[in-house]
PDB file of N, CA and C in Angstrom:
ATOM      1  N   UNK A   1       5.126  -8.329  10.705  1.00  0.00           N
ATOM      2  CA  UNK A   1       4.942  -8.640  12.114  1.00  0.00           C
ATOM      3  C   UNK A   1       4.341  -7.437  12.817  1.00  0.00           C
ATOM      4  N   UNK A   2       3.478  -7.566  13.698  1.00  0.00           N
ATOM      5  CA  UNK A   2       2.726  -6.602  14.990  1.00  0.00           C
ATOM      6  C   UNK A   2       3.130  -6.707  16.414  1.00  0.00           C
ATOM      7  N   UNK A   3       3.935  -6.205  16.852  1.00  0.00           N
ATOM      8  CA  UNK A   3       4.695  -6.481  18.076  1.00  0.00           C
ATOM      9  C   UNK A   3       3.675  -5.264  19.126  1.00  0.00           C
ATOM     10  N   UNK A   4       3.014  -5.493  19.520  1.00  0.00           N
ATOM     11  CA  UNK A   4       2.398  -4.843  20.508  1.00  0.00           C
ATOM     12  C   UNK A   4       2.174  -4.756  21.798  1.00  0.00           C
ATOM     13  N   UNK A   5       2.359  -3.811  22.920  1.00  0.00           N
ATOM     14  CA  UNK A   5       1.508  -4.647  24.335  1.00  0.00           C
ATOM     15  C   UNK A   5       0.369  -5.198  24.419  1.00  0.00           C
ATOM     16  N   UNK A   6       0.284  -5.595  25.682  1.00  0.00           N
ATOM     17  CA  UNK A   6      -1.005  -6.280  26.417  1.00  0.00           C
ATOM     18  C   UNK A   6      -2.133  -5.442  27.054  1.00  0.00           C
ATOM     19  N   UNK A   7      -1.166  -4.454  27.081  1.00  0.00           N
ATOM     20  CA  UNK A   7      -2.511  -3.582  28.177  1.00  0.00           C
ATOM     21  C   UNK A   7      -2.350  -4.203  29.665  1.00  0.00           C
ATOM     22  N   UNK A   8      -1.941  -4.973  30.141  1.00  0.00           N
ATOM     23  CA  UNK A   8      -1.329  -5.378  31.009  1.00  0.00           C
ATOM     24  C   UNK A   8      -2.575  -7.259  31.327  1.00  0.00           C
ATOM     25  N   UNK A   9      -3.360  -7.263  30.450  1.00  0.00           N
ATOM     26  CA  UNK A   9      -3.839  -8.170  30.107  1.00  0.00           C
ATOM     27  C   UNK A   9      -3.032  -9.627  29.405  1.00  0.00           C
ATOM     28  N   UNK A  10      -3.237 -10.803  30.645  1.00  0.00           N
ATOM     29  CA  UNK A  10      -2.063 -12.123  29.738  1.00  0.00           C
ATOM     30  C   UNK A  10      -0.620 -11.689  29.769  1.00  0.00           C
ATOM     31  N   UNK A  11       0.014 -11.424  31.117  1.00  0.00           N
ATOM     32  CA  UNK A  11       0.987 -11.119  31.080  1.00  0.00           C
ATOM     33  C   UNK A  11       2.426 -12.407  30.919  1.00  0.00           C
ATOM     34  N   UNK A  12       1.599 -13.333  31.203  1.00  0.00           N
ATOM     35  CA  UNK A  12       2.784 -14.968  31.052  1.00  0.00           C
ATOM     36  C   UNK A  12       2.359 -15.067  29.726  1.00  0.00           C
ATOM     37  N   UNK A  13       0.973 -14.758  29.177  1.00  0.00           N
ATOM     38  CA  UNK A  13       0.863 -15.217  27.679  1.00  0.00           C
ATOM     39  C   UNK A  13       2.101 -14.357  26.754  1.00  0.00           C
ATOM     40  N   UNK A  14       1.852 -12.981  26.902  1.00  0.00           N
ATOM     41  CA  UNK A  14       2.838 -12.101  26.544  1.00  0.00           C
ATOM     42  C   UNK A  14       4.113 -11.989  26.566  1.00  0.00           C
ATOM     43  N   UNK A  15       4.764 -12.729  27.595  1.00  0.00           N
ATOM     44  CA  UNK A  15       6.187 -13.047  27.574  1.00  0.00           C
ATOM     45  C   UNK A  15       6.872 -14.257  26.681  1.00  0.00           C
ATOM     46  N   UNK A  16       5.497 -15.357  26.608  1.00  0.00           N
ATOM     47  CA  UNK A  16       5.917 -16.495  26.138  1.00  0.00           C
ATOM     48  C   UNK A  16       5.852 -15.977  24.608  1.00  0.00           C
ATOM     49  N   UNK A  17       5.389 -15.566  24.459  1.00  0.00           N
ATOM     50  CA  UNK A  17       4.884 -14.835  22.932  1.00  0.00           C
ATOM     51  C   UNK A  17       6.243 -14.233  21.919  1.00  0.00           C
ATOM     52  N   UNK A  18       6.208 -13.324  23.681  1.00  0.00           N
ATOM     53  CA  UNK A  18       7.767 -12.679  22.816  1.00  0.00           C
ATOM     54  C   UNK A  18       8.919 -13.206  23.026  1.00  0.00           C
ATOM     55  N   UNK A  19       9.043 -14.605  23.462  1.00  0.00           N
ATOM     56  CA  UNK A  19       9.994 -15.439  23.258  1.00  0.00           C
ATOM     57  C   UNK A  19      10.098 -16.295  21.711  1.00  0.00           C
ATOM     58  N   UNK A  20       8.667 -16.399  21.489  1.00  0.00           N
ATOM     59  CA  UNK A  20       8.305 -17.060  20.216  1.00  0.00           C
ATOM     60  C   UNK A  20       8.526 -16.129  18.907  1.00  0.00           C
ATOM     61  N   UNK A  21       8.645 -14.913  18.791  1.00  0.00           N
ATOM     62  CA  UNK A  21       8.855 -13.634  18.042  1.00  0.00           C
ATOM     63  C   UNK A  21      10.256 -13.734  17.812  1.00  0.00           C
ATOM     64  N   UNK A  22      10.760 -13.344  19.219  1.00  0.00           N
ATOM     65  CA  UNK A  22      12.255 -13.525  18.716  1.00  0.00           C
ATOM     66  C   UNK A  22      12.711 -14.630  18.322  1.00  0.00           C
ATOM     67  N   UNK A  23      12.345 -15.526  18.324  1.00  0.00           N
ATOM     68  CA  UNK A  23      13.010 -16.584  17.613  1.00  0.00           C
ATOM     69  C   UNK A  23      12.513 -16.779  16.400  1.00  0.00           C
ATOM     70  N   UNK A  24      11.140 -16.423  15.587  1.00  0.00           N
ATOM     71  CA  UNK A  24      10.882 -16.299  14.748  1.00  0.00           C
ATOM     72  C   UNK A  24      11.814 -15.065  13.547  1.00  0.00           C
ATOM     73  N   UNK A  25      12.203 -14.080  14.257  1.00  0.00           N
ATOM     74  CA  UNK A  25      12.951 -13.151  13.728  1.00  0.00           C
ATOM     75  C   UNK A  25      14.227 -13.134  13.338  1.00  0.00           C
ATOM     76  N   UNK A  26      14.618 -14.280  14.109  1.00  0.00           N
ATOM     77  CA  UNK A  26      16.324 -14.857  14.304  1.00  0.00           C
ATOM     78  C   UNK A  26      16.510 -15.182  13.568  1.00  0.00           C
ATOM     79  N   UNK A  27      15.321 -16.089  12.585  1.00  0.00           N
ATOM     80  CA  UNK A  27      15.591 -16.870  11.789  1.00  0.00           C
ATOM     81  C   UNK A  27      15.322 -18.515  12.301  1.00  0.00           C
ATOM     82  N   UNK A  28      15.553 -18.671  13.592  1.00  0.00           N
ATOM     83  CA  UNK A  28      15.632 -20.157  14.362  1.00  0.00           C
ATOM     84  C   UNK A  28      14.306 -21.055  13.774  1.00  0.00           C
ATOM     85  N   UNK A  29      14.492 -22.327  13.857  1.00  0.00           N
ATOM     86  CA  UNK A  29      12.793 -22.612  13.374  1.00  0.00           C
ATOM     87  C   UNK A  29      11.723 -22.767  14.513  1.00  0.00           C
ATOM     88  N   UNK A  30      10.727 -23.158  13.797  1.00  0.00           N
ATOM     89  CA  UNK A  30       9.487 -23.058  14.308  1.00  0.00           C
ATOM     90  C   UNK A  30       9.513 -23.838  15.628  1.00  0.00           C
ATOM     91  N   UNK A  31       9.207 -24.121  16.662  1.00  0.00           N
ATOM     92  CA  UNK A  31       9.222 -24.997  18.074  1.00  0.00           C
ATOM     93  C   UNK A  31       8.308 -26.163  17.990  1.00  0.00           C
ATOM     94  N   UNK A  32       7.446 -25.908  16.763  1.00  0.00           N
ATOM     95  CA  UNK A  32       6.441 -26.616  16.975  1.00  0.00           C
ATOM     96  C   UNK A  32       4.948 -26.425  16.087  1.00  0.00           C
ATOM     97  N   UNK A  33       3.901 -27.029  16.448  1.00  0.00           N
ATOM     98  CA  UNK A  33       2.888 -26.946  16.001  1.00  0.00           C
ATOM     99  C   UNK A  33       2.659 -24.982  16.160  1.00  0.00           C
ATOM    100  N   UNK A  34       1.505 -24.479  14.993  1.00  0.00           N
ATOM    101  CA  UNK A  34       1.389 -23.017  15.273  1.00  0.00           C
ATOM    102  C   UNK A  34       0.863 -22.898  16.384  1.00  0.00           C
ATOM    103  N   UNK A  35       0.903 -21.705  17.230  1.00  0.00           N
ATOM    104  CA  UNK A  35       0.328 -21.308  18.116  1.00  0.00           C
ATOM    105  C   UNK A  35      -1.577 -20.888  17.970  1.00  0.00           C
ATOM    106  N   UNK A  36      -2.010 -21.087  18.636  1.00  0.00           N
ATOM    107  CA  UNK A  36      -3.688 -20.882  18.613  1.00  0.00           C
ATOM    108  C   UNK A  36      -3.809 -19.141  18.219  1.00  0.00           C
ATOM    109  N   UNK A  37      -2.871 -18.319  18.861  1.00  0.00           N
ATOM    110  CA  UNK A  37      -3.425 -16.953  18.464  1.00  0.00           C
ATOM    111  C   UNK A  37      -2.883 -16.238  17.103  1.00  0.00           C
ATOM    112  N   UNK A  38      -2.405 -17.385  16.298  1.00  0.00           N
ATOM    113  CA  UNK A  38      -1.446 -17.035  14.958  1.00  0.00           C
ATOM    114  C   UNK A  38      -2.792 -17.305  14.288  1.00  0.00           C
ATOM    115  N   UNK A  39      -3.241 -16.474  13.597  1.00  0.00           N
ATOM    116  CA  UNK A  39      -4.643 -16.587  12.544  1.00  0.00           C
ATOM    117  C   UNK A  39      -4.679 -15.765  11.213  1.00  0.00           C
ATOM    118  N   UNK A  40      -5.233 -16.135  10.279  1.00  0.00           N
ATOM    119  CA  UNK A  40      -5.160 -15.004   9.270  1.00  0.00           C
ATOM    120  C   UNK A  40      -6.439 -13.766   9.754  1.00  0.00           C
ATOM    121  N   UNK A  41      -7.187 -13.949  10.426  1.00  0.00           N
ATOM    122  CA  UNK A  41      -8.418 -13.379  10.806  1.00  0.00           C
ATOM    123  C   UNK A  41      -8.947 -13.949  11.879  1.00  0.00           C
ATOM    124  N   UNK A  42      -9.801 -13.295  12.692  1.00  0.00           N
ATOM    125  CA  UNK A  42     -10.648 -13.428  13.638  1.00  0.00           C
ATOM    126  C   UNK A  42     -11.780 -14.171  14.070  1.00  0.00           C
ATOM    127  N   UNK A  43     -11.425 -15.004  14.374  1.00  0.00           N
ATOM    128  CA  UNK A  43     -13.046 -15.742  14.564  1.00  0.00           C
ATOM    129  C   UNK A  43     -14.447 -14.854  14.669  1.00  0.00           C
ATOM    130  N   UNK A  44     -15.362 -15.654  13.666  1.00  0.00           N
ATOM    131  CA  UNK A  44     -16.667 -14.804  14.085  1.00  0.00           C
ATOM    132  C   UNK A  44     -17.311 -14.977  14.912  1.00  0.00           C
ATOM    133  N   UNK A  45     -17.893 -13.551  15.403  1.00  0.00           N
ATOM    134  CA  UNK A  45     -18.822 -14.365  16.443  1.00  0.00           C
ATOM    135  C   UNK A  45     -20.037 -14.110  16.252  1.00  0.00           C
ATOM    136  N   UNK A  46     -21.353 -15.339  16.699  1.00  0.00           N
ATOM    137  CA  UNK A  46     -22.474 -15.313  16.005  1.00  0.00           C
ATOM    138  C   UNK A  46     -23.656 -14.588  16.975  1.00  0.00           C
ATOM    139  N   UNK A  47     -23.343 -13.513  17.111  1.00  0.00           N
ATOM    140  CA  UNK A  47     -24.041 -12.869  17.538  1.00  0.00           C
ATOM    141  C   UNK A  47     -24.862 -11.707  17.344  1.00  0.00           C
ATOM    142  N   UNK A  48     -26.084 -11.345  16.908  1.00  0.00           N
ATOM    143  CA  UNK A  48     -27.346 -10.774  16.244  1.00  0.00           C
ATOM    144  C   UNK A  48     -28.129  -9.930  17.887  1.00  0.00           C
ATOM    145  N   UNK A  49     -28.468  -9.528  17.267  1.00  0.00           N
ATOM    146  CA  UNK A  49     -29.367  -8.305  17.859  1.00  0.00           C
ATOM    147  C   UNK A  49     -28.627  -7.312  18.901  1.00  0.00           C
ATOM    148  N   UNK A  50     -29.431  -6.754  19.483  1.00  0.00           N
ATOM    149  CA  UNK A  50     -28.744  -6.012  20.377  1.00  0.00           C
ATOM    150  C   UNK A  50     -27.456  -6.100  21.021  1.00  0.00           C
ATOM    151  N   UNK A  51     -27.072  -7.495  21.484  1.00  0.00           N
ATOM    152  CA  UNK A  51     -26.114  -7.912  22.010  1.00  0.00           C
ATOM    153  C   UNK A  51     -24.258  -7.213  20.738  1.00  0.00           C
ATOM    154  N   UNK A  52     -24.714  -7.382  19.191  1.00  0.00           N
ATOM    155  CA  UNK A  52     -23.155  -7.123  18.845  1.00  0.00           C
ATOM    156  C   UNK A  52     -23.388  -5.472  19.300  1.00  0.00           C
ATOM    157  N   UNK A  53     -24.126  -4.670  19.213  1.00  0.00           N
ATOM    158  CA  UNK A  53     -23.736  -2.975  19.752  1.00  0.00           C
ATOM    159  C   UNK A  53     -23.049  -2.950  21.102  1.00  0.00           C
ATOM    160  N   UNK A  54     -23.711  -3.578  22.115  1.00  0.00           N
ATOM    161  CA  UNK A  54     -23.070  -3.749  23.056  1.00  0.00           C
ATOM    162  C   UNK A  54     -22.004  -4.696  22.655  1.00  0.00           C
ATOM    163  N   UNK A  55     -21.470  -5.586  22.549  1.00  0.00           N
ATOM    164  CA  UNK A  55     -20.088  -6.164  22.492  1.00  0.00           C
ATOM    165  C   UNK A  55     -19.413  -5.234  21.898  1.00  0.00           C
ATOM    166  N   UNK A  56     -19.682  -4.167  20.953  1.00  0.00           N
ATOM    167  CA  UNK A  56     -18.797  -3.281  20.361  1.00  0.00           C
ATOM    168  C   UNK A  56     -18.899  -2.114  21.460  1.00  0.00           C
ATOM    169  N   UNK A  57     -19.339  -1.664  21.950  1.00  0.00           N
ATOM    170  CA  UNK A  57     -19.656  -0.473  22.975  1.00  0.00           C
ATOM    171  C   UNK A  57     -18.396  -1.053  23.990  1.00  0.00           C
ATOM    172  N   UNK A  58     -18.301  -2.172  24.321  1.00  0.00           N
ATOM    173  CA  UNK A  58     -17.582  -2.580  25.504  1.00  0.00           C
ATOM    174  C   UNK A  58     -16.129  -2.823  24.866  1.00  0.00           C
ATOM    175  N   UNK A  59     -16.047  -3.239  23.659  1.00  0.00           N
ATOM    176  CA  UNK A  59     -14.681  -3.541  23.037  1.00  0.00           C
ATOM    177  C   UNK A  59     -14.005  -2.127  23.103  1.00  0.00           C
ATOM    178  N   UNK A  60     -14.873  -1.255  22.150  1.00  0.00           N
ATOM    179  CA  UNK A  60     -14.169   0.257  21.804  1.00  0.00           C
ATOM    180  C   UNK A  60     -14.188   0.868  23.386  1.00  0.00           C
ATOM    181  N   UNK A  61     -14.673   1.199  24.310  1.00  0.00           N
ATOM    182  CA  UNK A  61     -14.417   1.079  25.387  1.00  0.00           C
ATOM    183  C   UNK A  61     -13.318   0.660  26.522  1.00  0.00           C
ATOM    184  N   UNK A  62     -12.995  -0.716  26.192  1.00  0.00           N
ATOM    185  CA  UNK A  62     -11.455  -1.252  26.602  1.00  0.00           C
ATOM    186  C   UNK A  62     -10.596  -0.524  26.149  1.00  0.00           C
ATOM    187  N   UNK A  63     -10.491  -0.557  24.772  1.00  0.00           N
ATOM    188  CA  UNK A  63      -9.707  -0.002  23.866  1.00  0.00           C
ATOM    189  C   UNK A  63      -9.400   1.578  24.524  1.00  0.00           C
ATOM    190  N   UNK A  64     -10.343   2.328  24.772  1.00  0.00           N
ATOM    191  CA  UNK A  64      -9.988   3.431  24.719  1.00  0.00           C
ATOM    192  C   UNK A  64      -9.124   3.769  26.369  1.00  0.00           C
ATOM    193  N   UNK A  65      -9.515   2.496  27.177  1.00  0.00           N
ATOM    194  CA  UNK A  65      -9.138   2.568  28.478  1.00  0.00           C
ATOM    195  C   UNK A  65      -7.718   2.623  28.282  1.00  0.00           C
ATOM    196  N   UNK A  66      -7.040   1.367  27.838  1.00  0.00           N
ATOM    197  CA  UNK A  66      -5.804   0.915  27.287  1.00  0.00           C
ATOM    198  C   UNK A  66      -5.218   2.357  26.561  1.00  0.00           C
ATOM    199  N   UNK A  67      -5.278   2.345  25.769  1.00  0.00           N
ATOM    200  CA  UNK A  67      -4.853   4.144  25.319  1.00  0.00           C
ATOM    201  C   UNK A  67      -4.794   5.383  26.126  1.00  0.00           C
ATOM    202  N   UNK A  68      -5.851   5.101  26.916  1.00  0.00           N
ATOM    203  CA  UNK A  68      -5.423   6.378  27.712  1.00  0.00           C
ATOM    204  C   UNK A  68      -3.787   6.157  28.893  1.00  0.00           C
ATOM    205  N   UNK A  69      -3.711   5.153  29.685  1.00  0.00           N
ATOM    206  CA  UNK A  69      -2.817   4.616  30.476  1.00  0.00           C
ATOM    207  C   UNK A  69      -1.344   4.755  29.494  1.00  0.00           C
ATOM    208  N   UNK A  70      -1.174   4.485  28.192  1.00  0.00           N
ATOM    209  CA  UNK A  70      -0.342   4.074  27.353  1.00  0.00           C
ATOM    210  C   UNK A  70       0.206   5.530  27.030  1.00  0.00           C
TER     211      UNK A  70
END
């Protein structure tokens, strides 16, 4: 398991989440169908040329915002 913050990003998503954790941890069963952000991997995204440097420029970027505050 990866129990992480939000960055203060999806903060009702994040609570409901870690309601779903702990009960996963308890042992309790599942509530239901899986959740959409339970994945073995990441969706791709189909994006070529210039545009993935920039999507990565702006990702590692967030990222580093989030870290600094933390």
């Amino acid at each position: 398991w990866y129990i992480g913050g939000c960055g203060g990003h999806g903060l009702a998503l994040s609570v409901a989440h870690g309601a779903y954790v702990a009960g996963a941890l308890l042992g309790e069963p599942d509530p239901g169908d899986p959740l959409p952000w339970h994945r073995s991997r990441a969706p791709r995204l189909p994006l070529s040329g210039p545009v993935r440097p920039l999507l990565r420029a702006c990702v590692d970027a967030h990222g580093w915002a989030v870290r600094r505050v933390c």
